[in-house]
N, C-alpha and C. Protein backbone atom coordinates (compact mmCIF):
# COMPACT_ATOMS: atom_id res chain seq x y z
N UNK A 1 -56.08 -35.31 -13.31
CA UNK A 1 -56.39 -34.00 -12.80
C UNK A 1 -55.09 -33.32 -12.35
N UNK A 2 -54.66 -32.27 -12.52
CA UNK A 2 -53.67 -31.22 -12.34
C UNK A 2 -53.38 -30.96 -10.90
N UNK A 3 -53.08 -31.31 -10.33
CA UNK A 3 -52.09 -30.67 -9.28
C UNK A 3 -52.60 -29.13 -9.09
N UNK A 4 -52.68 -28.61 -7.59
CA UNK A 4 -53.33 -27.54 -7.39
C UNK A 4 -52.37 -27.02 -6.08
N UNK A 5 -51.86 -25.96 -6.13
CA UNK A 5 -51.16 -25.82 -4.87
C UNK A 5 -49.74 -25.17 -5.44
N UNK A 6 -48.43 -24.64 -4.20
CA UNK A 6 -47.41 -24.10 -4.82
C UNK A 6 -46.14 -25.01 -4.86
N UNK A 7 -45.42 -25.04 -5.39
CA UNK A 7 -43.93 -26.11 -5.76
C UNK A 7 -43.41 -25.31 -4.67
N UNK A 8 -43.61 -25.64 -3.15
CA UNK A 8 -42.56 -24.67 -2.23
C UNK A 8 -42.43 -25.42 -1.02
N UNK A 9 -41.03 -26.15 -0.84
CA UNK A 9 -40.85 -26.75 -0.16
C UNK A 9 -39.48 -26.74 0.76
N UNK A 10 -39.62 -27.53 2.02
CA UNK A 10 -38.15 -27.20 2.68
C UNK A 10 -37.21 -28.03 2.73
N UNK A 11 -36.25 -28.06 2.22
CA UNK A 11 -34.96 -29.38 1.91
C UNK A 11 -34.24 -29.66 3.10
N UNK A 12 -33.42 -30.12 3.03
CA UNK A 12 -32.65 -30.82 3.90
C UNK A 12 -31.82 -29.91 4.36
N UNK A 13 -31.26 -29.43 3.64
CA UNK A 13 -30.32 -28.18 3.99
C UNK A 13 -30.63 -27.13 5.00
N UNK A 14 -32.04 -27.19 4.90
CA UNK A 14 -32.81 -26.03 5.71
C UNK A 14 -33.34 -24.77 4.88
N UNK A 15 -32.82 -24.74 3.97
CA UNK A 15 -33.31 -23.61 2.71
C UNK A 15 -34.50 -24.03 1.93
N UNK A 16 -35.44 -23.11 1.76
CA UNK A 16 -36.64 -23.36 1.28
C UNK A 16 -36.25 -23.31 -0.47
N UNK A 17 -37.41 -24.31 -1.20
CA UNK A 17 -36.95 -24.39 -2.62
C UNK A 17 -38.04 -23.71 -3.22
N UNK A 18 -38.65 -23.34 -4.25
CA UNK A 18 -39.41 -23.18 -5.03
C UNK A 18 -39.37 -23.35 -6.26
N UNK A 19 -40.74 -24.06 -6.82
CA UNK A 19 -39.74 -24.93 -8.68
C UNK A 19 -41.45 -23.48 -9.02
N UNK A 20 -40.46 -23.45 -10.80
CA UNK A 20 -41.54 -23.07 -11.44
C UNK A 20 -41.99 -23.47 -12.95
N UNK A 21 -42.72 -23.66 -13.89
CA UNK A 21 -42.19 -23.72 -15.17
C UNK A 21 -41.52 -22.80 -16.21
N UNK A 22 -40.58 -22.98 -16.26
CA UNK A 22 -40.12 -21.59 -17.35
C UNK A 22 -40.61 -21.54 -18.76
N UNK A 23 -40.65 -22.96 -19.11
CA UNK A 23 -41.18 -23.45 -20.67
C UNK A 23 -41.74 -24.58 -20.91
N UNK A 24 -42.21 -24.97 -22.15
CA UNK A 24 -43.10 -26.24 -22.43
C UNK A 24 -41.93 -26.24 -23.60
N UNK A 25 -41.43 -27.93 -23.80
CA UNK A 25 -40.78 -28.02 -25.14
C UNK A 25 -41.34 -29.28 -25.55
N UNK A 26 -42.50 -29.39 -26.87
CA UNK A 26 -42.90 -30.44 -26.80
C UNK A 26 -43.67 -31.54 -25.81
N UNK A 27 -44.12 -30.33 -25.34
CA UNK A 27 -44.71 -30.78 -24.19
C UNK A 27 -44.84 -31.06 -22.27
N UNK A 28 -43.59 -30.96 -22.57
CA UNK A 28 -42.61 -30.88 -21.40
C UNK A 28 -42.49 -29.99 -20.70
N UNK A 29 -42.60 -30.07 -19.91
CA UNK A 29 -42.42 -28.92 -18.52
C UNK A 29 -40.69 -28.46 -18.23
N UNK A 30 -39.97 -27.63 -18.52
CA UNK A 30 -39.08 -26.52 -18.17
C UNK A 30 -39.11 -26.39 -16.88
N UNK A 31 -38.35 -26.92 -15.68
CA UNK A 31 -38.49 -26.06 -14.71
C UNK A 31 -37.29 -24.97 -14.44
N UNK A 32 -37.67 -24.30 -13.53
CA UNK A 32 -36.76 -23.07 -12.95
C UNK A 32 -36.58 -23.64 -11.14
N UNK A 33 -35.87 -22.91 -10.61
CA UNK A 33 -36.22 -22.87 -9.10
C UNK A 33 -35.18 -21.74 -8.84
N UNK A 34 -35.98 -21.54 -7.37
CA UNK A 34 -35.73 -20.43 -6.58
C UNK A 34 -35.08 -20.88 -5.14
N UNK A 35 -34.22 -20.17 -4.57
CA UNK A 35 -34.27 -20.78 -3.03
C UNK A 35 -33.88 -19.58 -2.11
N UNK A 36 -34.35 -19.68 -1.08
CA UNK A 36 -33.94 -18.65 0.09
C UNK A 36 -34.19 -19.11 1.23
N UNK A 37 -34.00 -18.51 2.34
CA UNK A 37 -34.22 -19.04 3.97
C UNK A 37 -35.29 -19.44 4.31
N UNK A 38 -36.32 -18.19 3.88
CA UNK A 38 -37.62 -18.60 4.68
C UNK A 38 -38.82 -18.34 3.48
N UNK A 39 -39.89 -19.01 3.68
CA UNK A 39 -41.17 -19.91 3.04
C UNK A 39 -41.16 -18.58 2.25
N UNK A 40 -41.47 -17.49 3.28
CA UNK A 40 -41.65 -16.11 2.25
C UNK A 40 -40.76 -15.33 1.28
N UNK A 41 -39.61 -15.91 1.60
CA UNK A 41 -38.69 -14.90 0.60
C UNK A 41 -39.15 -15.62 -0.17
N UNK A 42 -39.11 -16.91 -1.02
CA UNK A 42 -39.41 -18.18 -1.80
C UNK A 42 -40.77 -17.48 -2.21
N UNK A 43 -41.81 -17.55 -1.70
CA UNK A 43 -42.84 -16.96 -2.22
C UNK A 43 -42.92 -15.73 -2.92
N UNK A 44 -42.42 -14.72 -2.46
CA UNK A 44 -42.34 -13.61 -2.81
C UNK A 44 -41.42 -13.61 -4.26
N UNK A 45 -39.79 -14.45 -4.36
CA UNK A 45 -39.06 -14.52 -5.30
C UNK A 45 -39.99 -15.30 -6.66
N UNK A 46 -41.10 -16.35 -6.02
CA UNK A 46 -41.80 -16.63 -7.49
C UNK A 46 -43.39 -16.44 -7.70
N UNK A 47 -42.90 -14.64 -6.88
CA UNK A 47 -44.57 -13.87 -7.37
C UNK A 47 -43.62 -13.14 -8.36
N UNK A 48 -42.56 -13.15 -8.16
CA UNK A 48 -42.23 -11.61 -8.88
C UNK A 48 -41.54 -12.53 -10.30
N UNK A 49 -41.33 -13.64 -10.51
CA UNK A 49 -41.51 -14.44 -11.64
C UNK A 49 -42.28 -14.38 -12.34
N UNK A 50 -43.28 -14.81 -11.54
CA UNK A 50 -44.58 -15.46 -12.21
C UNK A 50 -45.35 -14.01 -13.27
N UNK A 51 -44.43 -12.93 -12.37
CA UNK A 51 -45.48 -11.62 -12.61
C UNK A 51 -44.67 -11.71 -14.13
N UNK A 52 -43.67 -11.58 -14.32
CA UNK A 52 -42.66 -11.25 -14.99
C UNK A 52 -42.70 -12.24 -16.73
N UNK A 53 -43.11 -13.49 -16.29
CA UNK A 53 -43.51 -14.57 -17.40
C UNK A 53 -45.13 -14.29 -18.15
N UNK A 54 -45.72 -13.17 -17.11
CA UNK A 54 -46.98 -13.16 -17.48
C UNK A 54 -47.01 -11.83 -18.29
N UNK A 55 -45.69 -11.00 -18.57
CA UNK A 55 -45.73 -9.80 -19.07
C UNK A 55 -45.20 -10.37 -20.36
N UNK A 56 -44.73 -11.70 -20.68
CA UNK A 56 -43.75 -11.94 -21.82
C UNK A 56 -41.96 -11.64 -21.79
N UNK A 57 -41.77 -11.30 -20.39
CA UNK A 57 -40.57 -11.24 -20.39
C UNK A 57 -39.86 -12.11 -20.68
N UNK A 58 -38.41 -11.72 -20.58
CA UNK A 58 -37.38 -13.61 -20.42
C UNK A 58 -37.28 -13.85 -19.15
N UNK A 59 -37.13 -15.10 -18.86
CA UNK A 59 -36.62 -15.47 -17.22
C UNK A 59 -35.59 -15.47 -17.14
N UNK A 60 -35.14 -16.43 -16.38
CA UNK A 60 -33.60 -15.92 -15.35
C UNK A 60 -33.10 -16.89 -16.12
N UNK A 61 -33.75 -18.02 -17.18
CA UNK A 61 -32.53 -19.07 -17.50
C UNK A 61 -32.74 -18.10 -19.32
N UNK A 62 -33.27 -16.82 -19.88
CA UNK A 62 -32.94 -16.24 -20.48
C UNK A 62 -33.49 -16.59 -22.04
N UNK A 63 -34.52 -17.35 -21.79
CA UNK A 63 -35.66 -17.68 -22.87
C UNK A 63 -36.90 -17.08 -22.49
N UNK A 64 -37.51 -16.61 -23.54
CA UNK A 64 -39.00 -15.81 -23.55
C UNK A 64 -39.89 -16.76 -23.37
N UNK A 65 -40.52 -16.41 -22.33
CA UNK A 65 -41.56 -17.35 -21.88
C UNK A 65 -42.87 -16.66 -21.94
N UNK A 66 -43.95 -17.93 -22.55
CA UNK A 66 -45.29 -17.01 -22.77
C UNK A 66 -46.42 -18.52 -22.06
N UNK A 67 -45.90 -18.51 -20.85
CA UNK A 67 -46.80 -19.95 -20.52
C UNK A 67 -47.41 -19.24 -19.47
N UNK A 68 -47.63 -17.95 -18.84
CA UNK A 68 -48.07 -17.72 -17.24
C UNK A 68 -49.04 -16.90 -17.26
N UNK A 69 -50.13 -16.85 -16.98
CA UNK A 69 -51.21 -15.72 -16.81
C UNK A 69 -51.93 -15.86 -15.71
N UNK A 70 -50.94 -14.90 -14.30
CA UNK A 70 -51.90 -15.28 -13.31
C UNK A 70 -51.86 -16.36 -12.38
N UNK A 71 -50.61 -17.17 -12.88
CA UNK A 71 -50.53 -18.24 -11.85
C UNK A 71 -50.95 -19.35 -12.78
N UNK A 72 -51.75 -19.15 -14.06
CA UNK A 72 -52.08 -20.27 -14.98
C UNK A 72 -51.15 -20.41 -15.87
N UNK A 73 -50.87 -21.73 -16.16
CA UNK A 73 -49.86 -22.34 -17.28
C UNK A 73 -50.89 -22.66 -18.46
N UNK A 74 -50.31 -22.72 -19.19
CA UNK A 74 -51.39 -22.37 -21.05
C UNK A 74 -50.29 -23.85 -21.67
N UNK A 75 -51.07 -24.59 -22.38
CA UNK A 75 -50.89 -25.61 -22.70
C UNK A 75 -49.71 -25.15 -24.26
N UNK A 76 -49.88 -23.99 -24.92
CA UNK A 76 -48.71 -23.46 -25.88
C UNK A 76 -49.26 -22.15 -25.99
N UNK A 77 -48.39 -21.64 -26.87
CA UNK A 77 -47.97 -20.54 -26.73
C UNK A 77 -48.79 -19.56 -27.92
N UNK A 78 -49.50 -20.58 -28.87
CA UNK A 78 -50.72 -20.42 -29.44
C UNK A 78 -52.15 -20.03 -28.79
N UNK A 79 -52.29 -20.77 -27.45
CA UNK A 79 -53.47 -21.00 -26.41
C UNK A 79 -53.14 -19.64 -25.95
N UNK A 80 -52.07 -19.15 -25.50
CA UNK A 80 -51.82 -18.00 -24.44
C UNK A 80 -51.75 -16.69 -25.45
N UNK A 81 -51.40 -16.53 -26.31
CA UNK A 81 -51.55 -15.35 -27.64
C UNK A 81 -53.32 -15.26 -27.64
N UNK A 82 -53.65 -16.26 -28.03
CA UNK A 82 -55.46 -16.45 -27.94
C UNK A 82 -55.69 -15.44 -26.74
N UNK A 83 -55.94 -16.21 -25.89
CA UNK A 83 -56.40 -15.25 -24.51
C UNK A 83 -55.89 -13.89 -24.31
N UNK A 84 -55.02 -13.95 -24.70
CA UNK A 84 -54.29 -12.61 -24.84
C UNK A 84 -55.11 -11.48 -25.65
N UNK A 85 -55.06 -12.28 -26.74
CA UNK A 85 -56.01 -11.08 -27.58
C UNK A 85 -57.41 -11.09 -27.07
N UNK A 86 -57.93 -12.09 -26.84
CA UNK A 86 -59.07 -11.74 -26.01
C UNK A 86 -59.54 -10.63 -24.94
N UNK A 87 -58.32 -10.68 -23.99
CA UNK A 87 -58.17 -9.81 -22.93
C UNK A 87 -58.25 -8.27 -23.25
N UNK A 88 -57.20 -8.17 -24.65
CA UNK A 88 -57.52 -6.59 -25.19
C UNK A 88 -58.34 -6.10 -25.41
């Protein structure tokens, strides 16, 4: 069963982290991360990701990512085109 909840946590350093997936390669999870002072900048830095992967943009490591709809990760990029056209 999948893991439910946000990748946002506080390190040692004192700076909050946030992981995200940027891509699937073969299956594999891509991560990204984010970091700032407090819980909310972190939150806020991977709403405006998440928003951003869900439009088909590129991310910050500068590959087109089509895994996010909503906070949901899509198993490829076949699955997420599907729903997509659905949605229209």
């Amino acid at each position: 069963m999948p893991r439910t909840g946000e990748n946002i946590y506080k390190r040692k350093d004192g700076r909050w982290e946030g992981r995200y997936i940027k891509e699937r390669v073969d299956g594999k999870a891509k991560y990204g991360a984010v970091y700032a002072g407090s819980y909310r900048e972190v939150k806020q830095k991977l709403d405006k990701i998440k928003h951003e992967l869900g439009r088909g943009r590129q991310a910050a490591g500068g590959r087109e990512a089509v895994g996010y709809r909503k906070g949901m990760a899509f198993r490829s990029g076949s699955h997420a085109e599907k729903i997509f056209r659905q949605q229209i």
